[in-house]
C-alpha atoms as a PDB file:
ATOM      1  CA  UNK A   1     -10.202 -11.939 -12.449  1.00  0.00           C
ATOM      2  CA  UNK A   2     -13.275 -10.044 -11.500  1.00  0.00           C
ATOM      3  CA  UNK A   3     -16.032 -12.354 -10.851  1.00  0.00           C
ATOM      4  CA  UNK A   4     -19.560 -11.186 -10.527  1.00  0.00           C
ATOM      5  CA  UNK A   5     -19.727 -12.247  -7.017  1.00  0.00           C
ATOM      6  CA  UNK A   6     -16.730  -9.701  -6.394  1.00  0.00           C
ATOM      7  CA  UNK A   7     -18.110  -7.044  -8.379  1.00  0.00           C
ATOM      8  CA  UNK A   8     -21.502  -7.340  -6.877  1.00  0.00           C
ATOM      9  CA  UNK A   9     -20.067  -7.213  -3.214  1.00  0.00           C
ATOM     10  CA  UNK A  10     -17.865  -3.732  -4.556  1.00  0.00           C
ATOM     11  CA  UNK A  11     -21.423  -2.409  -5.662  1.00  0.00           C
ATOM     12  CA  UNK A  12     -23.222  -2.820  -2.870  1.00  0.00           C
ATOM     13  CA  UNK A  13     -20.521  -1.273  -0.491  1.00  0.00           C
ATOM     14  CA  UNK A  14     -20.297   1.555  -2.291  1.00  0.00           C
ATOM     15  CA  UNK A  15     -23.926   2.411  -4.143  1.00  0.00           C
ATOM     16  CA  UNK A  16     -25.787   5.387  -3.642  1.00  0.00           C
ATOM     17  CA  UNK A  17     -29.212   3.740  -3.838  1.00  0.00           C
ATOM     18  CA  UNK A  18     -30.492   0.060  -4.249  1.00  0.00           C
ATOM     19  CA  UNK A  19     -30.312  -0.346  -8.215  1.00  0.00           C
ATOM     20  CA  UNK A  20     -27.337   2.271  -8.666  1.00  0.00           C
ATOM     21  CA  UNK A  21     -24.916   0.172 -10.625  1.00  0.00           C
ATOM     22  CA  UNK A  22     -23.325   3.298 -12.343  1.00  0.00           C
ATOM     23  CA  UNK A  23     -22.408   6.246 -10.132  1.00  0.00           C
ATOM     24  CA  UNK A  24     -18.979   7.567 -10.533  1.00  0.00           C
ATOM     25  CA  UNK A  25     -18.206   6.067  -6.509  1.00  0.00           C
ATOM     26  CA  UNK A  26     -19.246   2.769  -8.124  1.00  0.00           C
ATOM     27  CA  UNK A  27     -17.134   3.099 -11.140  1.00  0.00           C
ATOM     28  CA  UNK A  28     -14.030   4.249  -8.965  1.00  0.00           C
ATOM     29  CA  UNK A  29     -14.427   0.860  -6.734  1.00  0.00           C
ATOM     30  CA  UNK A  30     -14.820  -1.601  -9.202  1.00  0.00           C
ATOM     31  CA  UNK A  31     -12.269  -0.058 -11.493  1.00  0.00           C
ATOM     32  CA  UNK A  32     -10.050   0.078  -7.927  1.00  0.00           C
ATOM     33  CA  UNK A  33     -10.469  -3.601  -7.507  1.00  0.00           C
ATOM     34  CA  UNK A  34      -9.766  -4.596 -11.195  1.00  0.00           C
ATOM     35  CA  UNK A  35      -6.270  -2.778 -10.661  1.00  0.00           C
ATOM     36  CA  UNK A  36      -5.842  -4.322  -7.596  1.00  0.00           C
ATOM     37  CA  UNK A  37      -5.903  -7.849  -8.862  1.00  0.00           C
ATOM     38  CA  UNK A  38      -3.977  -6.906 -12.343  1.00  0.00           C
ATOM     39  CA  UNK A  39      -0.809  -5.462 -10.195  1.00  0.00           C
ATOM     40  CA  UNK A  40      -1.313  -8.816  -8.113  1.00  0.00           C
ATOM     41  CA  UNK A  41      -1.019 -10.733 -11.645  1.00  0.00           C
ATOM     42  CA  UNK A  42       1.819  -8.112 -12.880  1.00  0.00           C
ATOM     43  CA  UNK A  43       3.705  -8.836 -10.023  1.00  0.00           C
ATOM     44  CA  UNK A  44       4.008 -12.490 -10.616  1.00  0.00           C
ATOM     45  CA  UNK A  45       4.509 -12.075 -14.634  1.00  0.00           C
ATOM     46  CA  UNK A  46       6.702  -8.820 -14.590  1.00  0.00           C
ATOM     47  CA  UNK A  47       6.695  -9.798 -18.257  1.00  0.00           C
ATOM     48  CA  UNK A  48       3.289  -9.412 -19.193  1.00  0.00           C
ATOM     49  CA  UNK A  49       3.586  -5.946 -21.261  1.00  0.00           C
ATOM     50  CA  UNK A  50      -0.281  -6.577 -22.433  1.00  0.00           C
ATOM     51  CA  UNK A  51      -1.510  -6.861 -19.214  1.00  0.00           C
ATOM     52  CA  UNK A  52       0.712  -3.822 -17.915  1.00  0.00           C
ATOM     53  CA  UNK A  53      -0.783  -1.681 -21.030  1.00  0.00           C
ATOM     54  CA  UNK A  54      -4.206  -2.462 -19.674  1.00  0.00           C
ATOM     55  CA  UNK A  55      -3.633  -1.647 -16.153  1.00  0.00           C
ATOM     56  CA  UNK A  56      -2.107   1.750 -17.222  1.00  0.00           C
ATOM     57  CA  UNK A  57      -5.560   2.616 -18.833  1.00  0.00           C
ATOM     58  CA  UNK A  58      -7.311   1.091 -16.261  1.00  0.00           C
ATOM     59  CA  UNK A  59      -5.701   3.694 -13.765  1.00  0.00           C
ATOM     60  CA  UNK A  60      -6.045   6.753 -16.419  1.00  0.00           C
ATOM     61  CA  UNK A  61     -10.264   5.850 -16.515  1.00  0.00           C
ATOM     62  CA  UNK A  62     -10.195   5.499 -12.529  1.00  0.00           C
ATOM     63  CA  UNK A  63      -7.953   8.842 -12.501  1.00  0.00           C
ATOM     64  CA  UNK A  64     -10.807  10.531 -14.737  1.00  0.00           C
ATOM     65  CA  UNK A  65     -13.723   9.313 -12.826  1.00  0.00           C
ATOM     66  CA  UNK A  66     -11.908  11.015  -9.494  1.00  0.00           C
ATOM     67  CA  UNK A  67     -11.373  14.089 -10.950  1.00  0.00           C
ATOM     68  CA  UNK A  68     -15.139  14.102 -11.902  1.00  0.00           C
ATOM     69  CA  UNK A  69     -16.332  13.303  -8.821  1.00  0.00           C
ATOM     70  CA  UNK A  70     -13.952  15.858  -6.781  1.00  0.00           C
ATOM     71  CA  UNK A  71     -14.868  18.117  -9.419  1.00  0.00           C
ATOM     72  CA  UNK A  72     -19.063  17.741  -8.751  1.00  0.00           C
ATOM     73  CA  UNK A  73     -19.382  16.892  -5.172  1.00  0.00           C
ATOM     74  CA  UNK A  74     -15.991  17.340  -3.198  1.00  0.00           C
ATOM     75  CA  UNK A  75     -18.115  15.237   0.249  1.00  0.00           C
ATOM     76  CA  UNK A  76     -18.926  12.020  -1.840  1.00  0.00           C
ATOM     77  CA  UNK A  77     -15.254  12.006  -3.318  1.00  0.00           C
ATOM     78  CA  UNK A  78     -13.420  12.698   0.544  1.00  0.00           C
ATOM     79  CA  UNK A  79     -15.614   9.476   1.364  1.00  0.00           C
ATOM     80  CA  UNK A  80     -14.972   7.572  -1.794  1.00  0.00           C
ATOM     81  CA  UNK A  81     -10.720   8.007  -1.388  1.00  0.00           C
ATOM     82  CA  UNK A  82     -10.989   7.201   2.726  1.00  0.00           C
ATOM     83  CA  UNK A  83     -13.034   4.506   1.881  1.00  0.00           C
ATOM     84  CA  UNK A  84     -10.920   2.902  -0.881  1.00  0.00           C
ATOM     85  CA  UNK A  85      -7.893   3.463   0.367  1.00  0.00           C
ATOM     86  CA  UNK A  86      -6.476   5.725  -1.802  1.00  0.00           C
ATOM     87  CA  UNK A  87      -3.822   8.170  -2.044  1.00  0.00           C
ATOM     88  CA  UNK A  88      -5.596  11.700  -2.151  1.00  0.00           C
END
């Protein structure tokens, strides 16, 4: 689970500004961490069909928010995927 200690430490390593809470870089991360821990629970509970229905829309909003970003400023999303980790 997503605590607000986790999601504030996500926010502040990837904000554009102090008070930026809603930036598509700051979207991608939290929404990155969120699937991080579901395929951690999925992977315990291969079972768990609600769970895997949320992570698959979980990864369609983060795939959105990408293509946004690439879309409006190709230098913030080259830094976003090196510094998530990602496979762009």
């Amino acid at each position: 689970m997503l605590t607000k200690r986790k999601k504030a430490i996500q926010i502040k390593k990837t904000q554009r500004h102090d008070g930026d809470t809603g930036s598509p870089e700051v979207q991608v991360a939290i929404l990155t961490r969120r699937i991080e821990e579901l395929s951690a629970h999925l992977d315990k509970n291969r079972k768990d069909k609600h769970s895997r229905r949320g992570l698959l829309g979980l990864v369609a909003a983060r795939r959105a928010h990408l293509k946004y970003l690439e879309s409006t400023n190709k230098r913030a999303y080259g830094t976003l995927v090196k510094k998530l980790g990602l496979k762009k």
